[in-house]
C-alpha atoms as a PDB file:
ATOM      1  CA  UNK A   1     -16.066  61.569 116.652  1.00  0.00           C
ATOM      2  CA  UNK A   2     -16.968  62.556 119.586  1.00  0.00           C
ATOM      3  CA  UNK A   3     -13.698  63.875 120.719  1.00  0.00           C
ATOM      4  CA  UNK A   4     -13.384  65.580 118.161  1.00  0.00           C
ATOM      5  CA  UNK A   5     -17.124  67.733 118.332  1.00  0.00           C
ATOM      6  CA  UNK A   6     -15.601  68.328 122.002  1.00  0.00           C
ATOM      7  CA  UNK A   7     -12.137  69.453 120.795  1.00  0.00           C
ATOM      8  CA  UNK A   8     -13.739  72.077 118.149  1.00  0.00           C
ATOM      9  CA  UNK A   9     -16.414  73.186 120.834  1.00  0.00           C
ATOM     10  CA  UNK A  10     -13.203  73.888 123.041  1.00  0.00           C
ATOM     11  CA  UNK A  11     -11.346  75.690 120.010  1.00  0.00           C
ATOM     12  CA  UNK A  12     -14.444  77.873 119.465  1.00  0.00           C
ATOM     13  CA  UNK A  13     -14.376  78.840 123.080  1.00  0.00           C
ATOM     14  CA  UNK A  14     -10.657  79.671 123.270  1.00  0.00           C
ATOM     15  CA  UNK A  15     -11.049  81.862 120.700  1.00  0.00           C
ATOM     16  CA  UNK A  16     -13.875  83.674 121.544  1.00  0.00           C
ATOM     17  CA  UNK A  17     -12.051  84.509 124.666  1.00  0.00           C
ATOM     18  CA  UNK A  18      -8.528  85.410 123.531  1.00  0.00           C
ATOM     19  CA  UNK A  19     -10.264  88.908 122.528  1.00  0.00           C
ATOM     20  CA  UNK A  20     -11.725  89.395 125.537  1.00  0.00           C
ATOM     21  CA  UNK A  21      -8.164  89.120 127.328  1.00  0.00           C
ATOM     22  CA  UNK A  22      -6.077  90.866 124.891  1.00  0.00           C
ATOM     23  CA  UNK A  23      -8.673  94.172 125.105  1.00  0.00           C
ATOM     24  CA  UNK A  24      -7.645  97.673 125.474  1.00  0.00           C
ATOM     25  CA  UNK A  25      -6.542  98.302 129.481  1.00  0.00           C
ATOM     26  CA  UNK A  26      -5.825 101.404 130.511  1.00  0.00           C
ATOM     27  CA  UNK A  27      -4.968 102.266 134.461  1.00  0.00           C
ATOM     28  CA  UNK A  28      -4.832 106.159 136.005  1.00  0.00           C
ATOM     29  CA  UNK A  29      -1.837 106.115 138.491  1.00  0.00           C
ATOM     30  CA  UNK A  30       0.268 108.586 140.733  1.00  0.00           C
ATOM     31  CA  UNK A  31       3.798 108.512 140.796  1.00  0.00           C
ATOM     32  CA  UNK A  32       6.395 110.541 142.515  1.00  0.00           C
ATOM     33  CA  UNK A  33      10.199 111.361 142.372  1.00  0.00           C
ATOM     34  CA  UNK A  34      12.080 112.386 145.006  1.00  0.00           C
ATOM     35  CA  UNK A  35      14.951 115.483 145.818  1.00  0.00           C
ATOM     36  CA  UNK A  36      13.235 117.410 144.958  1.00  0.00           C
ATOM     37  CA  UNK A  37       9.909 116.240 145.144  1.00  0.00           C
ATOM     38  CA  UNK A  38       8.026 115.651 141.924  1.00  0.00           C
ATOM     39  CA  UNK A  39       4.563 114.212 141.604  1.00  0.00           C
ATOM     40  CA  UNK A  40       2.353 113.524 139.184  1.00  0.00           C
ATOM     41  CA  UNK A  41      -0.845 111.800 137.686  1.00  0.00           C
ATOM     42  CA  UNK A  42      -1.052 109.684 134.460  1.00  0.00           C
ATOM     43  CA  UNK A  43      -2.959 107.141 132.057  1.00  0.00           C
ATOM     44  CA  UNK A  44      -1.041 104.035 130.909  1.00  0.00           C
ATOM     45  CA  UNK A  45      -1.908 101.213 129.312  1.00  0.00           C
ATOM     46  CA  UNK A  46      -2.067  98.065 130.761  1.00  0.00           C
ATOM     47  CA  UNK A  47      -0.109  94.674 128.483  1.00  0.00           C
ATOM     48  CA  UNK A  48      -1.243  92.166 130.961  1.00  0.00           C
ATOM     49  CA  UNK A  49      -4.279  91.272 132.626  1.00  0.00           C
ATOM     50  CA  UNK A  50      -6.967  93.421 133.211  1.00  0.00           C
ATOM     51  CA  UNK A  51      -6.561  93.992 136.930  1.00  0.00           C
ATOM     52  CA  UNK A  52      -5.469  96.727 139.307  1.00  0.00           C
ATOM     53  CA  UNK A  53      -3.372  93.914 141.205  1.00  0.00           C
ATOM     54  CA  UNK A  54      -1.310  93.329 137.695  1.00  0.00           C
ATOM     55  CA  UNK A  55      -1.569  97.001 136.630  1.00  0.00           C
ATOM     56  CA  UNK A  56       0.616  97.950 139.790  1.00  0.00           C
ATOM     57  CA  UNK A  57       2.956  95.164 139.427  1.00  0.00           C
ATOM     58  CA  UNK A  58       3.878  96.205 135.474  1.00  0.00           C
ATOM     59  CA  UNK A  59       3.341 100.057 135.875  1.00  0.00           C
ATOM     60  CA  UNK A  60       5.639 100.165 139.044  1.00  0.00           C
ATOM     61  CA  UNK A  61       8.278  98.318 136.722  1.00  0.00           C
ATOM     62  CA  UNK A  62       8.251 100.965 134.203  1.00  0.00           C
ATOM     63  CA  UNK A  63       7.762 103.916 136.170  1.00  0.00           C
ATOM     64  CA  UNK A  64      11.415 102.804 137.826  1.00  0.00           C
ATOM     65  CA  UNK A  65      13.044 103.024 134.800  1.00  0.00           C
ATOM     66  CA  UNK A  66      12.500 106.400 134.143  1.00  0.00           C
ATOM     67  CA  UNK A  67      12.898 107.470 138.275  1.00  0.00           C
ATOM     68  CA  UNK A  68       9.569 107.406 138.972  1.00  0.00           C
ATOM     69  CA  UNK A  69       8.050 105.734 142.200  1.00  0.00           C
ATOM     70  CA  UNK A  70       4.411 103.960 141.947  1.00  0.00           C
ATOM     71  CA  UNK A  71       2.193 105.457 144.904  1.00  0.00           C
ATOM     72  CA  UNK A  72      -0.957 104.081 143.631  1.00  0.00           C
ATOM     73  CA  UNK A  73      -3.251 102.817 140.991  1.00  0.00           C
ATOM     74  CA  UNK A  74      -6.604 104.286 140.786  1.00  0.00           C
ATOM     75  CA  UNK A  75      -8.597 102.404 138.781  1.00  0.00           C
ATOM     76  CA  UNK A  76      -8.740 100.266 135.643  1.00  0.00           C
ATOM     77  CA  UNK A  77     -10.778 100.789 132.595  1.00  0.00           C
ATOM     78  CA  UNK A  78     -11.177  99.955 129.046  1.00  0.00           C
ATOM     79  CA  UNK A  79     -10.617 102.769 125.989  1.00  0.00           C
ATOM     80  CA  UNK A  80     -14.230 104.162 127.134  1.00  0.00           C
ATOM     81  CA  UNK A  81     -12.766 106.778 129.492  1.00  0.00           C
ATOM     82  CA  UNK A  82      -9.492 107.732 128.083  1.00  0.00           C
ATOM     83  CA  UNK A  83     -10.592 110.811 126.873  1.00  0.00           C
ATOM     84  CA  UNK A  84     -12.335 112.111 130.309  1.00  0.00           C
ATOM     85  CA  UNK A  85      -8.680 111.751 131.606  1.00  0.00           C
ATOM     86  CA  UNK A  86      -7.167 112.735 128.660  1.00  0.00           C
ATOM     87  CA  UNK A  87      -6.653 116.555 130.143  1.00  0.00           C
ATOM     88  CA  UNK A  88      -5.971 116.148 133.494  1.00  0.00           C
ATOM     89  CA  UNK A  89      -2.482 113.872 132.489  1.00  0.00           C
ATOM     90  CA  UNK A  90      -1.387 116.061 130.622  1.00  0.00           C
ATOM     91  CA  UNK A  91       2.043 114.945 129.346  1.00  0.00           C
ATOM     92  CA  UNK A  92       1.761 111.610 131.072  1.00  0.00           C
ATOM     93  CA  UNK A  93      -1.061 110.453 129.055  1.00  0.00           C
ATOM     94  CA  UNK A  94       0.022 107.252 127.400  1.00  0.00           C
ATOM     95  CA  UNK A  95       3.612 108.382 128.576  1.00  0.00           C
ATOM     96  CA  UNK A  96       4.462 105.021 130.465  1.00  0.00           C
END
């Protein structure tokens, strides 16, 4: 019984948190292409954790496969201030 109580207390938990992980991330980034030179600034969101550590790691991926270099993620955030940075992407809001 008692194993039990402590298996549903850790089931409760778990599932509490799984929200809390699978929020809305977003990240603001600049990327560049090269010959000639091309830069710009965008919002993406972020699949995996919440972190500007991770956010580089997947956003450099996809920014690649369009031609696109990474040169820096500038912050993290949740759906809160999308639409602050909404204008100054432009056409690479949400784009990546």
């Amino acid at each position: 019984m008692k194993h039990a109580l402590l298996f549903l207390t850790l089931a409760a938990c778990l599932a509490t948190a799984l929200p809390v992980a699978a929020a809305d991330c977003f990240a603001d980034y600049k990327a560049k292409q090269d010959d000639p030179l091309r830069l710009h600034y965008g919002v993406a969101q972020v699949r995996g954790e919440c972190t500007a550590t991770a956010a580089r790691a997947e956003l450099a991926a996809r920014l690649a496969a369009a031609g696109w270099t990474l040169l820096n993620v500038l912050s993290v955030f949740g759906p809160e201030g999308l639409e602050e940075r909404k204008a100054d992407a432009g056409p690479y809001y949400l784009r990546y």
